[in-house]
Protein backbone atom coordinates (compact mmCIF):
# COMPACT_ATOMS: atom_id res chain seq x y z
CA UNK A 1 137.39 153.17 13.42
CA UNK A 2 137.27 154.00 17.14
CA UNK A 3 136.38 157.46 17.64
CA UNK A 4 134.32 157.00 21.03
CA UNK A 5 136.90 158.48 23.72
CA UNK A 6 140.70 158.35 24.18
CA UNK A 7 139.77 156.29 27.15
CA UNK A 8 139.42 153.55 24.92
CA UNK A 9 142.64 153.45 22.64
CA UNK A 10 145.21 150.97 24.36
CA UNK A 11 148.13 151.75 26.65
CA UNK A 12 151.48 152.82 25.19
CA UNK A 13 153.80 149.65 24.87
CA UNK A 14 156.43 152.07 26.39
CA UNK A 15 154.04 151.88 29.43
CA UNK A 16 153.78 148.19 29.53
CA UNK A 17 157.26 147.14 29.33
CA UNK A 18 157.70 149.99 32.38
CA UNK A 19 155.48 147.77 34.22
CA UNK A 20 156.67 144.52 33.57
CA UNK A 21 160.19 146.18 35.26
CA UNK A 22 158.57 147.62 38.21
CA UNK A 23 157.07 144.25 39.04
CA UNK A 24 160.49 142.94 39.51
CA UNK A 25 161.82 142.38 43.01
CA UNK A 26 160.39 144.46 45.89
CA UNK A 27 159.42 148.11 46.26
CA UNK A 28 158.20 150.10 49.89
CA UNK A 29 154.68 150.92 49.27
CA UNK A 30 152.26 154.09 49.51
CA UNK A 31 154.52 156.05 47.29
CA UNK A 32 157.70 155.38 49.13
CA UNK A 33 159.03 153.55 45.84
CA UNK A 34 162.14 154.96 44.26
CA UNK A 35 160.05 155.18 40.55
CA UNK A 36 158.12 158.06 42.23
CA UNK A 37 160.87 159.60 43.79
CA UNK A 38 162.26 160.08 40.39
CA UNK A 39 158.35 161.12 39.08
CA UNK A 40 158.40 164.26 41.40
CA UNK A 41 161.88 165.24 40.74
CA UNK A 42 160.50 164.84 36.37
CA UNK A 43 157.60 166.55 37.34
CA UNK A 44 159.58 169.09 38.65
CA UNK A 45 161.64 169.83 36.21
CA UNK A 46 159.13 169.71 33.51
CA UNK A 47 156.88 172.19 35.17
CA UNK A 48 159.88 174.38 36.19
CA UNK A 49 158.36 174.04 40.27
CA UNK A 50 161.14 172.81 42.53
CA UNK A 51 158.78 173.23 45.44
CA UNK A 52 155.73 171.88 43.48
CA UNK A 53 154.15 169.14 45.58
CA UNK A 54 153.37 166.18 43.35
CA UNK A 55 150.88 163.18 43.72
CA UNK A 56 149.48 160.28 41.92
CA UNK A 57 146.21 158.72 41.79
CA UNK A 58 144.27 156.45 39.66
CA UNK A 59 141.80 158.02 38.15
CA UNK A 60 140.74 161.64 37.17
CA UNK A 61 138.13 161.50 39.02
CA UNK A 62 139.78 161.02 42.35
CA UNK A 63 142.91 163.36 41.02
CA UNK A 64 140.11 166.59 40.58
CA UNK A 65 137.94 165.89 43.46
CA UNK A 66 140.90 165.25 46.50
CA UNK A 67 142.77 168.29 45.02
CA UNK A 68 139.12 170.08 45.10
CA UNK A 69 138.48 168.95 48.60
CA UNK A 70 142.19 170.19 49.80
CA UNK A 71 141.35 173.83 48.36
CA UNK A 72 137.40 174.02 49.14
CA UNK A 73 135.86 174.16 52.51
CA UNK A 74 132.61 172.52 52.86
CA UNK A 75 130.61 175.52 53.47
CA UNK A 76 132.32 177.17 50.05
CA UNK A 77 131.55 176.90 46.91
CA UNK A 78 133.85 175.89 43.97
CA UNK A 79 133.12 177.62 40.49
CA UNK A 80 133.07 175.94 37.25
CA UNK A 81 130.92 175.90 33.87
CA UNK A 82 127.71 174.06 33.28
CA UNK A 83 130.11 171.96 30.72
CA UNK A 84 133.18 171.51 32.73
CA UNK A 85 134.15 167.84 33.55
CA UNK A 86 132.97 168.08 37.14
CA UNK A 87 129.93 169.24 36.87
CA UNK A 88 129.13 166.69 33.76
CA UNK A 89 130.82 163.25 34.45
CA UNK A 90 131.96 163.39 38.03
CA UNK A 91 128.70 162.31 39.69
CA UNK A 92 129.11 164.43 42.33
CA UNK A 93 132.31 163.52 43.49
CA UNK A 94 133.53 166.77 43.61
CA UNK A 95 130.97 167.28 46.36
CA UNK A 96 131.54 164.20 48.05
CA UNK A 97 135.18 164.56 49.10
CA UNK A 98 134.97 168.38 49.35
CA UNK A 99 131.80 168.87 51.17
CA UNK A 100 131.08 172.10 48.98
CA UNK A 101 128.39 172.68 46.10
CA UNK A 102 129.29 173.65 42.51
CA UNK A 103 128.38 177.23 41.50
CA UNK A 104 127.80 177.48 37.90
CA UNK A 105 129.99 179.96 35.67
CA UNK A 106 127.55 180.57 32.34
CA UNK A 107 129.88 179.89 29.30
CA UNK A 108 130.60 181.17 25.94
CA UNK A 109 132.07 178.34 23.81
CA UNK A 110 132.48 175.95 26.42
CA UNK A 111 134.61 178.83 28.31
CA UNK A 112 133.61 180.70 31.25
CA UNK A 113 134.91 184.45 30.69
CA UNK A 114 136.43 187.05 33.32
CA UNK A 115 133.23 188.83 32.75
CA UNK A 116 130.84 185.79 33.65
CA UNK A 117 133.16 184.30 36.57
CA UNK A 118 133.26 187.83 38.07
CA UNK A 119 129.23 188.15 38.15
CA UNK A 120 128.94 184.39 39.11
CA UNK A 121 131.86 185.47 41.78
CA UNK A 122 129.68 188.75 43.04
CA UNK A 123 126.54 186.89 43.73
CA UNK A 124 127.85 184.36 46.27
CA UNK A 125 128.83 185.34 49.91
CA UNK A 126 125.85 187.95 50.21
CA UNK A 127 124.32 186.27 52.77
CA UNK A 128 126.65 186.09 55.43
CA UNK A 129 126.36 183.15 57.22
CA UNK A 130 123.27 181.61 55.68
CA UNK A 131 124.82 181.76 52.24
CA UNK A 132 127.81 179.73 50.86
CA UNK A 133 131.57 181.28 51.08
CA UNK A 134 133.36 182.07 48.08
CA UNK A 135 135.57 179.44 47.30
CA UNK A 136 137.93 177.56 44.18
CA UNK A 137 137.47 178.04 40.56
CA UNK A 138 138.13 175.03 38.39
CA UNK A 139 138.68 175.22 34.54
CA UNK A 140 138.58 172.43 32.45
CA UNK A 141 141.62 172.11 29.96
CA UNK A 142 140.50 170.75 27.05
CA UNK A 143 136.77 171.84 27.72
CA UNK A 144 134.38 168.83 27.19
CA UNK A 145 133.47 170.52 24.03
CA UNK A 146 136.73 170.37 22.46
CA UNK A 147 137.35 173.77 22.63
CA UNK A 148 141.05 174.75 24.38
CA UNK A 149 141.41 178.51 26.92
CA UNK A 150 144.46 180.55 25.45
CA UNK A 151 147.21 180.89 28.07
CA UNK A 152 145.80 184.94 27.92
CA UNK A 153 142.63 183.64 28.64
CA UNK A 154 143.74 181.81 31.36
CA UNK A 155 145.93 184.46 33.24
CA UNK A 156 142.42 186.72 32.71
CA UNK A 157 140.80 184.32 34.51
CA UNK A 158 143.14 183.38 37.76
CA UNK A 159 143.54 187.38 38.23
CA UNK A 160 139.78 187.69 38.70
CA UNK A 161 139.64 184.48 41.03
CA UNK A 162 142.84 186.25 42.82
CA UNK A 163 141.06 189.92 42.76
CA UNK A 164 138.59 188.15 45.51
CA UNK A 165 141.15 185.59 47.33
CA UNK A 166 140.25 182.75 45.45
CA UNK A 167 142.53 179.65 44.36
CA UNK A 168 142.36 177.95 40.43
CA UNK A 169 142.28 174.38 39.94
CA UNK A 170 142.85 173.24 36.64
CA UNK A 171 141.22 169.92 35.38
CA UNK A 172 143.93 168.78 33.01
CA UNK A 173 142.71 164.82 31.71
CA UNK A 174 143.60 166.36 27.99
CA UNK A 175 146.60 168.63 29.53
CA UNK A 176 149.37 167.34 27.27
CA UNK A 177 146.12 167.89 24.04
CA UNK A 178 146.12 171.75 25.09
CA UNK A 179 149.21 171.95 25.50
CA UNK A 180 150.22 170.87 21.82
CA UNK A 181 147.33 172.97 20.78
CA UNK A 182 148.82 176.22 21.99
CA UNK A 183 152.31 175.47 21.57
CA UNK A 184 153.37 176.68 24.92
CA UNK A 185 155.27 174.85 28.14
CA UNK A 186 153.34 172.91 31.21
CA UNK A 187 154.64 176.10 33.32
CA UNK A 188 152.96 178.68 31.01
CA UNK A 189 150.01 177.02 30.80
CA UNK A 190 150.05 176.60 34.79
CA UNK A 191 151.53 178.76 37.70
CA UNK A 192 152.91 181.49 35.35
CA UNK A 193 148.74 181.84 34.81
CA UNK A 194 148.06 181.88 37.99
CA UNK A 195 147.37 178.25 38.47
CA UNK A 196 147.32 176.90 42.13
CA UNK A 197 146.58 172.98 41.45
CA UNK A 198 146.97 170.92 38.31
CA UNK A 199 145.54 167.77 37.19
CA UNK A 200 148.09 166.47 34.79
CA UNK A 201 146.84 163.56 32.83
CA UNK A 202 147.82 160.40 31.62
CA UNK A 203 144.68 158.09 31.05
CA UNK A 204 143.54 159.49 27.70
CA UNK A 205 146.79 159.79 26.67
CA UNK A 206 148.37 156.70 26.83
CA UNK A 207 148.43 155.38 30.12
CA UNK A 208 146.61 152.52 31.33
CA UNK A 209 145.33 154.68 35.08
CA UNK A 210 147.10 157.19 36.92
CA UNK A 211 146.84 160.93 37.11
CA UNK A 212 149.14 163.61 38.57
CA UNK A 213 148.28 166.17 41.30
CA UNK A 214 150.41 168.62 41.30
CA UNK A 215 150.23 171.60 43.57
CA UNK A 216 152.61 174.70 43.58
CA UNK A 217 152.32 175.78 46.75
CA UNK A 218 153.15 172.94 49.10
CA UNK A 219 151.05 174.13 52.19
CA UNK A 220 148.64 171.83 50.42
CA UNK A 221 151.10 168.77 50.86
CA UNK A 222 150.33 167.26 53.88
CA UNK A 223 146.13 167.72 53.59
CA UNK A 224 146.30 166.31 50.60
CA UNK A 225 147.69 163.57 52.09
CA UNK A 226 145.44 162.94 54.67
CA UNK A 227 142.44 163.27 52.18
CA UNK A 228 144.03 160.90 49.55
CA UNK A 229 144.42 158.14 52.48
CA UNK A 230 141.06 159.08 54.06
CA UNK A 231 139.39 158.83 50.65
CA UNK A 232 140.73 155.11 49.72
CA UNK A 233 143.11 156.24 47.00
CA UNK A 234 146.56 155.83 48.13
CA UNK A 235 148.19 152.39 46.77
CA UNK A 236 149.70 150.37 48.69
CA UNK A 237 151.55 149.20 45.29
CA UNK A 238 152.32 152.65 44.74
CA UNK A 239 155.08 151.55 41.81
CA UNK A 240 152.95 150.70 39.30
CA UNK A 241 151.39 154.29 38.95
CA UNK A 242 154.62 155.57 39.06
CA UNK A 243 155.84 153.67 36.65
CA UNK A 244 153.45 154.21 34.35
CA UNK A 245 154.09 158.10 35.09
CA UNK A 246 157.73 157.58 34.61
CA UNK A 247 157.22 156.37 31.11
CA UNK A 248 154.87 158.91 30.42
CA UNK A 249 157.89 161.77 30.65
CA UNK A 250 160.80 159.95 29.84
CA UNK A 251 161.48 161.53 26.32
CA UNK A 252 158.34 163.67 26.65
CA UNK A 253 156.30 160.60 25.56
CA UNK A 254 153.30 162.57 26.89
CA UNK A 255 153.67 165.41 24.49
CA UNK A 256 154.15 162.95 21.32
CA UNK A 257 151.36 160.94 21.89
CA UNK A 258 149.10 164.16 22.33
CA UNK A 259 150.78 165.33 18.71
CA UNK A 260 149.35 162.37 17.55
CA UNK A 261 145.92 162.32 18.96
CA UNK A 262 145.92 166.45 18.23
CA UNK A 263 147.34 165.67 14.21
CA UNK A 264 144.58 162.55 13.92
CA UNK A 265 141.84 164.94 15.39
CA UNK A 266 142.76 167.87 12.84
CA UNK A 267 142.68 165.24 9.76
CA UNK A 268 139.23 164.16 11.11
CA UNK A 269 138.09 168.11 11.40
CA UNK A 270 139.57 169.18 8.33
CA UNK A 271 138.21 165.75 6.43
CA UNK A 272 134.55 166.72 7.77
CA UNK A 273 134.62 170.61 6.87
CA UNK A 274 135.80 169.03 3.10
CA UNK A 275 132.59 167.21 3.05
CA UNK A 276 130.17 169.87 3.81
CA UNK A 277 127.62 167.30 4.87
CA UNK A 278 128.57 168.37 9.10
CA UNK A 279 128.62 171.46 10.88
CA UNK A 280 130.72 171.82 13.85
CA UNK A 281 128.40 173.70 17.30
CA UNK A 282 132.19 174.10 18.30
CA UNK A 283 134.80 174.25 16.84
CA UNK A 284 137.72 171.80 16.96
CA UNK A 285 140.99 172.77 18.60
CA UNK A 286 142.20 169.64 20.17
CA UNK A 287 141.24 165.78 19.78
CA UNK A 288 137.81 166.27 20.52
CA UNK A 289 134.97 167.62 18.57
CA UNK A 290 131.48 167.17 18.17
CA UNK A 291 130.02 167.40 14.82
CA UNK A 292 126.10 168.11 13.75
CA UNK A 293 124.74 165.86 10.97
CA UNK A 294 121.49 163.89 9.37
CA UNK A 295 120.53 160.61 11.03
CA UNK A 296 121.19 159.07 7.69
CA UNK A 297 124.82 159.75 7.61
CA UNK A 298 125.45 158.31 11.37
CA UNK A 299 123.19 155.24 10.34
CA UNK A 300 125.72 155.07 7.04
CA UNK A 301 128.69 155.69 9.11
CA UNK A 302 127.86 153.53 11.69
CA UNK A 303 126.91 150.69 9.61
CA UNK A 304 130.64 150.53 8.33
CA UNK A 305 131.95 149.82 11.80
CA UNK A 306 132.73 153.56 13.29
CA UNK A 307 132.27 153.62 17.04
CA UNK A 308 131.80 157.07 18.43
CA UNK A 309 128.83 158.47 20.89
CA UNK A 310 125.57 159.97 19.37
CA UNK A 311 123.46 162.52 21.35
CA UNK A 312 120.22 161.53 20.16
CA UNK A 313 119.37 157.54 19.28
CA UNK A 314 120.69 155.84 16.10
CA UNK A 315 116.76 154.99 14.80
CA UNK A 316 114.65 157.48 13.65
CA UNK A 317 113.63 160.13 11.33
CA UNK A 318 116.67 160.26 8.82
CA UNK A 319 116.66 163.83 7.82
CA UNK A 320 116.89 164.57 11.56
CA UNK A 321 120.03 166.50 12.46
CA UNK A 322 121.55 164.76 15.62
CA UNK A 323 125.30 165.34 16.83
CA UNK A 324 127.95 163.19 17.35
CA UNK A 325 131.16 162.93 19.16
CA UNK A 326 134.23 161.99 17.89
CA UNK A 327 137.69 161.20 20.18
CA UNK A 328 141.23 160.63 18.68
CA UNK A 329 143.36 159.03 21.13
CA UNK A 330 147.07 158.72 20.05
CA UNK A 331 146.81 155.24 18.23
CA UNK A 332 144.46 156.30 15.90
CA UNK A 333 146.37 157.44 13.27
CA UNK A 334 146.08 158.62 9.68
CA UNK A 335 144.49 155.38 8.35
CA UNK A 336 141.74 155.22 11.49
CA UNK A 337 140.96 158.83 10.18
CA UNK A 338 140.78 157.98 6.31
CA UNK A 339 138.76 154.92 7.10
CA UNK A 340 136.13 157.06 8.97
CA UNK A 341 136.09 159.47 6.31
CA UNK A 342 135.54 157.61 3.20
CA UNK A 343 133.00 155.91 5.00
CA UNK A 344 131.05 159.28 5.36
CA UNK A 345 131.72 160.07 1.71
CA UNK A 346 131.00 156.94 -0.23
C-alpha cells in the first residue's frame, strides 16, 4: 500500500533487461550511441516532428530547467502558477541555469487561465529597462494537484503567450498520465497546441532516470547543447538513458503503464467518493489526487501499513481535517487499491 509518489514504484522489468543489453560490448559516449540514434528517430515518429530536436537527461529537474534556460534570457521572466512543478519542487533550479525569475500566473484549479496569464503577461515589461522582459510560459502537465489542461485549454493558452512573442514550455513528468486522461496523441497535446518545448517523462512512469527534451523547432539544438554540457548533465555513458528510453516506446510501453497508474488512480478516487468519509479540494483526473479527511482516519489508515504524504502531522487532534496525497504509479494495481480501501472502511 504505496501511495506516496510514482517516484517510488520500481522500474519496468522491460527497462531492466534493456539495460542489461546495452551494457554489452562498447558504445561511443555523450549520446553518440546507436540506442539514441534510434530514440530520436521513435521520438520522432511518435510526436509526428521529423525536425523535432530530441534530448535526454536524468532527471526532471535538469530536463525543465536546461530547456527553460535555452528559451529564457536572464533578464526575462518565465511564467508559471504558484502550484506548477517549478515553482514548488525545483528549488530554484529553474533560476539557476536560466538566470531569470519566475512570475507567478494566479490559478483556478491548479490551472492558470488565458484570462490570468494575459494580466500576469500585461504587468511585466512596463518598466523598460529597470523591469524584467517578458519571457517563457511553462505549464505543468499533470498539475501538482492532479488536475489535467484540456488540449482546448492548452491551444487557449499558447495563443495568448504567442499574441505577445512568447514561447510555451511544457513540464511533462506525468505526460504519458495526461495523455491517457484526454485520450488524444503526444502531437495534439504538443506543437499542434502551440507547444515550443516538451518535457516528456519517464521517471514516474516506469523508468529508473531519464527524461526527454524535446524541442520542435531545432534553432534550440545546438544551445541546448552547450547548456546541457555546461550544466554537468550530459553522460558520458549516454546508452543507458537511451536505453531505458528505448524501452519506454517500444510497443508504446509508456502509454500502458500510464493506463495502469491512470485505471489504479480512478479505483482509488472512485473507492474514496463511495466512502463519503473524504472530500476531494481537486478533483482527480489522472494518478494523483489529494483527498481531505479527519486525523483519525489517516492515523487508522496509516496504522495498516499505507504510505502516502500528509500535509499536516500524523499526531494530533483527531477530528481535525488534514489532507493527504495519494500517487498510483503503474505497479500498483487493483489489489494495492483494494488493500488501501478496506483499510479506510473497516
Amino acid at each position: 500500500m504505496f501511495f506516496a509518489s510514482d517516484n517510488s514504484g520500481p522500474a519496468h522489468p522491460s527497462v531492466m533487461e534493456a539495460l542489461t543489453r546495452a551494457n554489452e560490448g562498447y558504445r561511443f559516449g555523450y549520446g553518440a550511441d546507436a540506442e539514441m540514434d534510434r530514440v530520436r528517430d521513435m521520438i520522432r515518429d511518435l510526436f509526428e516532428a521529423p525536425e523535432a530536436a530530441v534530448y535526454l537527461v536524468a532527471t526532471g529537474t535538469a530536463a525543465n530547467s536546461i530547456a527553460l534556460g535555452t528559451l529564457a534570457q536572464p533578464w526575462e521572466t518565465i511564467f508559471c502558477t504558484k502550484l506548477s512543478h517549478i515553482n514548488e519542487d525545483e528549488c530554484n533550479a529553474p533560476e539557476f541555469y536560466s538566470g531569470a525569475k519566475l512570475t507567478m500566473v494566479p490559478d483556478e484549479n491548479a490551472k492558470m487561465t488565458p484570462a490570468t496569464l494575459t494580466a500576469t503577461i500585461e504587468g511585466e515589461q512596463t518598466r523598460g529597462v529597470h523591469g524584467p522582459q517578458r519571457g517563457p510560459v511553462s505549464i505543468t502537465q499533470v498539475t501538482e494537484k492532479g488536475t489535467v489542461y484540456t488540449v482546448e485549454e492548452l491551444k487557449a493558452l499558447t495563443d495568448v503567450a504567442k499574441s505577445f512573442g512568447l514561447t510555451t514550455h511544457l513540464d511533462g513528468a506525468r505526460f504519458a498520465n495526461a495523455i491517457v486522461t484526454l485520450g488524444c496523441t503526444p502531437a495534439e497535446m504538443t506543437w499542434k497546441a502551440g507547444i515550443d518545448c516538451v518535457c516528456f517523462g519517464g521517471t514516474k512512469n516506469g523508468l529508473m532516470g531519464v527524461e526527454a527534451v524535446i524541442f520542435f523547432d531545432p534553432k534550440h539544438a545546438w544551445e541546448f547543447e552547450l547548456r546541457r554540457k555546461r550544466g554537468a548533465h550530459l553522460f558520458s555513458k549516454h546508452r543507458y538513458l537511451s536505453a531505458q528510453m528505448e524501452a519506454y516506446l517500444t510497443n508504446n510501453l509508456w502509454h500502458e503503464l500510464a493506463t495502469q497508474a491512470n485505471a489504479s488512480g480512478q479505483r482509488l478516487a472512485d473507492g474514496l467518493r463511495a466512502t463519503n468519509a473524504v472530500t476531494f479540494p481537486y478533483q482527480p483526473e489522472a494518478n494523483l489526487m489529494f483527498f481531505e479527511a479527519t486525523r483519525a482516519l489517516h492515523q487508522k489508515v496509516r496504522a495498516a501499513g499505507a504510505e502516502y504524504y500528509l500535509m499536516s502531522p500524523l499526531e494530533g487532534d483527531a477530528d481535525e481535517i488534514v489532507m493527504g496525497r495519494l500517487v498510483c504509479d503503474w505497479s500498483v494495481g487493483a489489489d494495492g487499491v483494494d488493500a488501501f480501501l478496506a483499510a479506510l472502511t473497516e
